[in-house]
C-alpha atoms as a PDB file:
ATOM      1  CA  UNK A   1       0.000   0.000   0.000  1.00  0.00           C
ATOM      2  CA  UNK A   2       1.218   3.448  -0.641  1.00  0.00           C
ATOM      3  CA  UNK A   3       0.135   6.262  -3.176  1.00  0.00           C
ATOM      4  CA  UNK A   4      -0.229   4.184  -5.601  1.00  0.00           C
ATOM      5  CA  UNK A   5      -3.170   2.480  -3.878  1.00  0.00           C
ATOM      6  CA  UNK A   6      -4.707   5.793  -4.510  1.00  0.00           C
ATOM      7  CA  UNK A   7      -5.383   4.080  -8.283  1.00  0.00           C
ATOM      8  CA  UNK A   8      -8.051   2.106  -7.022  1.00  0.00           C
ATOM      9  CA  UNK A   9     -10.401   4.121  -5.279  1.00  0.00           C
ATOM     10  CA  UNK A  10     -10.239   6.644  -1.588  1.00  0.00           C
ATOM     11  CA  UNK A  11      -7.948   5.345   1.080  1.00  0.00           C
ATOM     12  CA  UNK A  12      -8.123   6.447   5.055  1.00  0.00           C
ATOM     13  CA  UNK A  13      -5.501   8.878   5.993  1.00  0.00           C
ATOM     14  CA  UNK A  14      -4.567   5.816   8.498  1.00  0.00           C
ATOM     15  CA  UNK A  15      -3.962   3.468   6.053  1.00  0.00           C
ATOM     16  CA  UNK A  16      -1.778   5.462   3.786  1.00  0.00           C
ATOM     17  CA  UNK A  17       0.240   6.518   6.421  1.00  0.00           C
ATOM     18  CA  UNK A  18       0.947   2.982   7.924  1.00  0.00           C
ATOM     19  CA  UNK A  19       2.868   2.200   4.761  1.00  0.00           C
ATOM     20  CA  UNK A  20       5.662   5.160   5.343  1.00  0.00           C
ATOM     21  CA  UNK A  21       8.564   5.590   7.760  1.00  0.00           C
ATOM     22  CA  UNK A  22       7.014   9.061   9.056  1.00  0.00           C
ATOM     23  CA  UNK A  23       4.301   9.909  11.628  1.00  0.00           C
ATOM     24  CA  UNK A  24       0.885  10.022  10.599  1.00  0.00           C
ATOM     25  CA  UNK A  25       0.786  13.593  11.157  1.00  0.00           C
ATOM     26  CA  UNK A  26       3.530  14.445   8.615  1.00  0.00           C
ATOM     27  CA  UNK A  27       2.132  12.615   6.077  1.00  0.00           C
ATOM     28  CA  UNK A  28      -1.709  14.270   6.668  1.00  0.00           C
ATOM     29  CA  UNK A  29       0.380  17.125   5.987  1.00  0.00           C
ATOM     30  CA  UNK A  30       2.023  15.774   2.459  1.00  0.00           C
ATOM     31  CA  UNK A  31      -1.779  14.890   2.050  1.00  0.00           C
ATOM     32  CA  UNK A  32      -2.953  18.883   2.486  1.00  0.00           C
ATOM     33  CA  UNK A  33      -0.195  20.168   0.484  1.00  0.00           C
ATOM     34  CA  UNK A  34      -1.385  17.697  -2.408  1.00  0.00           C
ATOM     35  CA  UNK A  35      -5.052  18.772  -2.017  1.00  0.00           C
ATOM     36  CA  UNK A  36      -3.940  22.285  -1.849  1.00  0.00           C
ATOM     37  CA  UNK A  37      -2.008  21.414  -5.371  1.00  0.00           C
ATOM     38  CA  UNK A  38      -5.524  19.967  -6.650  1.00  0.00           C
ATOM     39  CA  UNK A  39      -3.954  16.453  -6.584  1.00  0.00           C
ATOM     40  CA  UNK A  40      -6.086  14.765  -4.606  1.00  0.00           C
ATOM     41  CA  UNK A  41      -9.621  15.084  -2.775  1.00  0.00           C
ATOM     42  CA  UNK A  42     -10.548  14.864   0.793  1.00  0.00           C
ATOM     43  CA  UNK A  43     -14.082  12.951   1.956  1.00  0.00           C
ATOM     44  CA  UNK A  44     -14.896  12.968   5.735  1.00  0.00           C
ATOM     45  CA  UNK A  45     -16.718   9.661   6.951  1.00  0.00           C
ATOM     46  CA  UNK A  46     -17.358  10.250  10.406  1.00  0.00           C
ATOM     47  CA  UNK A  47     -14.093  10.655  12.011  1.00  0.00           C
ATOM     48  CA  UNK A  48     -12.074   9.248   9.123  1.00  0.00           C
ATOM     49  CA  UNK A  49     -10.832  10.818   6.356  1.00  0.00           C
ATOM     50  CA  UNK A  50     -10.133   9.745   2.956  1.00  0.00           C
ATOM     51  CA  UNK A  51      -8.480  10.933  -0.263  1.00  0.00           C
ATOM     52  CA  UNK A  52      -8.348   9.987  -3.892  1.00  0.00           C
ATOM     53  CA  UNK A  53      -6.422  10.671  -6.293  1.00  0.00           C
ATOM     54  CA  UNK A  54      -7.537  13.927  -9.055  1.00  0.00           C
ATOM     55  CA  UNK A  55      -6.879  12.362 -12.553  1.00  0.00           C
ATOM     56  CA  UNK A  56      -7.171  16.015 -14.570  1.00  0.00           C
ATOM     57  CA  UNK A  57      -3.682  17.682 -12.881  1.00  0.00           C
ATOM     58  CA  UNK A  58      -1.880  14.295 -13.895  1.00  0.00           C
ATOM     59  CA  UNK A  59      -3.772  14.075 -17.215  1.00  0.00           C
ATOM     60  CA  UNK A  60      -2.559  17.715 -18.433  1.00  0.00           C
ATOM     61  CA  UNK A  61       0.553  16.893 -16.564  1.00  0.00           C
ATOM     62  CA  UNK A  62       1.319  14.024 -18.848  1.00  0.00           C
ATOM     63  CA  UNK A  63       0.059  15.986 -21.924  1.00  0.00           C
ATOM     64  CA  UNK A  64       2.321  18.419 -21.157  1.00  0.00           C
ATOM     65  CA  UNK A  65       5.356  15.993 -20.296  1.00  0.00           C
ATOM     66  CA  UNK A  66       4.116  13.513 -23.619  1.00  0.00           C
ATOM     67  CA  UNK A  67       6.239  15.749 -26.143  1.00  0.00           C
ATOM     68  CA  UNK A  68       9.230  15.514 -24.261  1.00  0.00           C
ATOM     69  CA  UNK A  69       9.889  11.837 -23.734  1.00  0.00           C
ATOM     70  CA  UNK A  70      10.583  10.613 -26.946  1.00  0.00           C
ATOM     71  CA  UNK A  71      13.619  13.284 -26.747  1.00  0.00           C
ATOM     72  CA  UNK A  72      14.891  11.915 -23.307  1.00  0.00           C
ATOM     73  CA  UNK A  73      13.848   8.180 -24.177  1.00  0.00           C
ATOM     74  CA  UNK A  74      16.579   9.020 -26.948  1.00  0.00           C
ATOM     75  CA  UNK A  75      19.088  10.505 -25.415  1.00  0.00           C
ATOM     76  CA  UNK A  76      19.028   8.393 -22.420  1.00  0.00           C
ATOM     77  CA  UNK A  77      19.593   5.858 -24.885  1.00  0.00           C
ATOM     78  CA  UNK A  78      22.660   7.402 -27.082  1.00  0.00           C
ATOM     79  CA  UNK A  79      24.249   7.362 -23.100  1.00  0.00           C
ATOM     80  CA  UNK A  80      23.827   4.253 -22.591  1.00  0.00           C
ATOM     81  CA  UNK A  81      25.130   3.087 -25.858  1.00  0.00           C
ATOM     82  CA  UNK A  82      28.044   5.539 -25.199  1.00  0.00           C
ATOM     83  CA  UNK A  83      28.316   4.162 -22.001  1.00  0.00           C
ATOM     84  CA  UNK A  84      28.755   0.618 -22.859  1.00  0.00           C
ATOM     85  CA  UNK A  85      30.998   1.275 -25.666  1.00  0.00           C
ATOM     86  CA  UNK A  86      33.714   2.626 -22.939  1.00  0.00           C
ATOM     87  CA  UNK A  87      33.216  -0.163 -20.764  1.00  0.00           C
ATOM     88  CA  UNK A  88      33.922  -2.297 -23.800  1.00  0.00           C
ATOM     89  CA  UNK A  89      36.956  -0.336 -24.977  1.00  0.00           C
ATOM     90  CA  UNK A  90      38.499  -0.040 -21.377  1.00  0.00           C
END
């Protein structure tokens, strides 16, 4: 479990933070900076509170990032074949 979780529907403040090395308080404060961002959405039940994930930031964030990997798939690439062409020739 972790934010990833998040994929598959709201998760308990609780329950996300048992998965990290950090005190539930720091991460309901992670959690507030992300719904401040827009990231994610807060639902009180009772005393609980849940959050989900908000697909549009990522979506546009994505669409925005899409042009750009192609050029970094590439040139990550040219390194690495640069990379083990040295190792090869010592």
């Amino acid at each position: 479990m972790g934010w990833h979780d998040l994929l598959d529907g709201p998760q308990p403040v609780t329950e996300i933070a048992a998965h990290f090395d950090m005190r539930r308080p720091s991460v309901s404060e992670h959690l507030k900076a992300l719904r401040d961002a827009g990231l994610v959405a807060e639902t009180k039940r009772g005393r609980q509170r849940f959050y989900r994930l908000e697909p549009e930031p990522l979506l546009q964030l994505r669409d925005w990032l899409s042009p750009y990997e192609r050029f970094w798939r590439d040139k990550l690439a040219n390194l690495r074949d640069l990379l083990d062409e040295e190792d090869h020739n010592g």
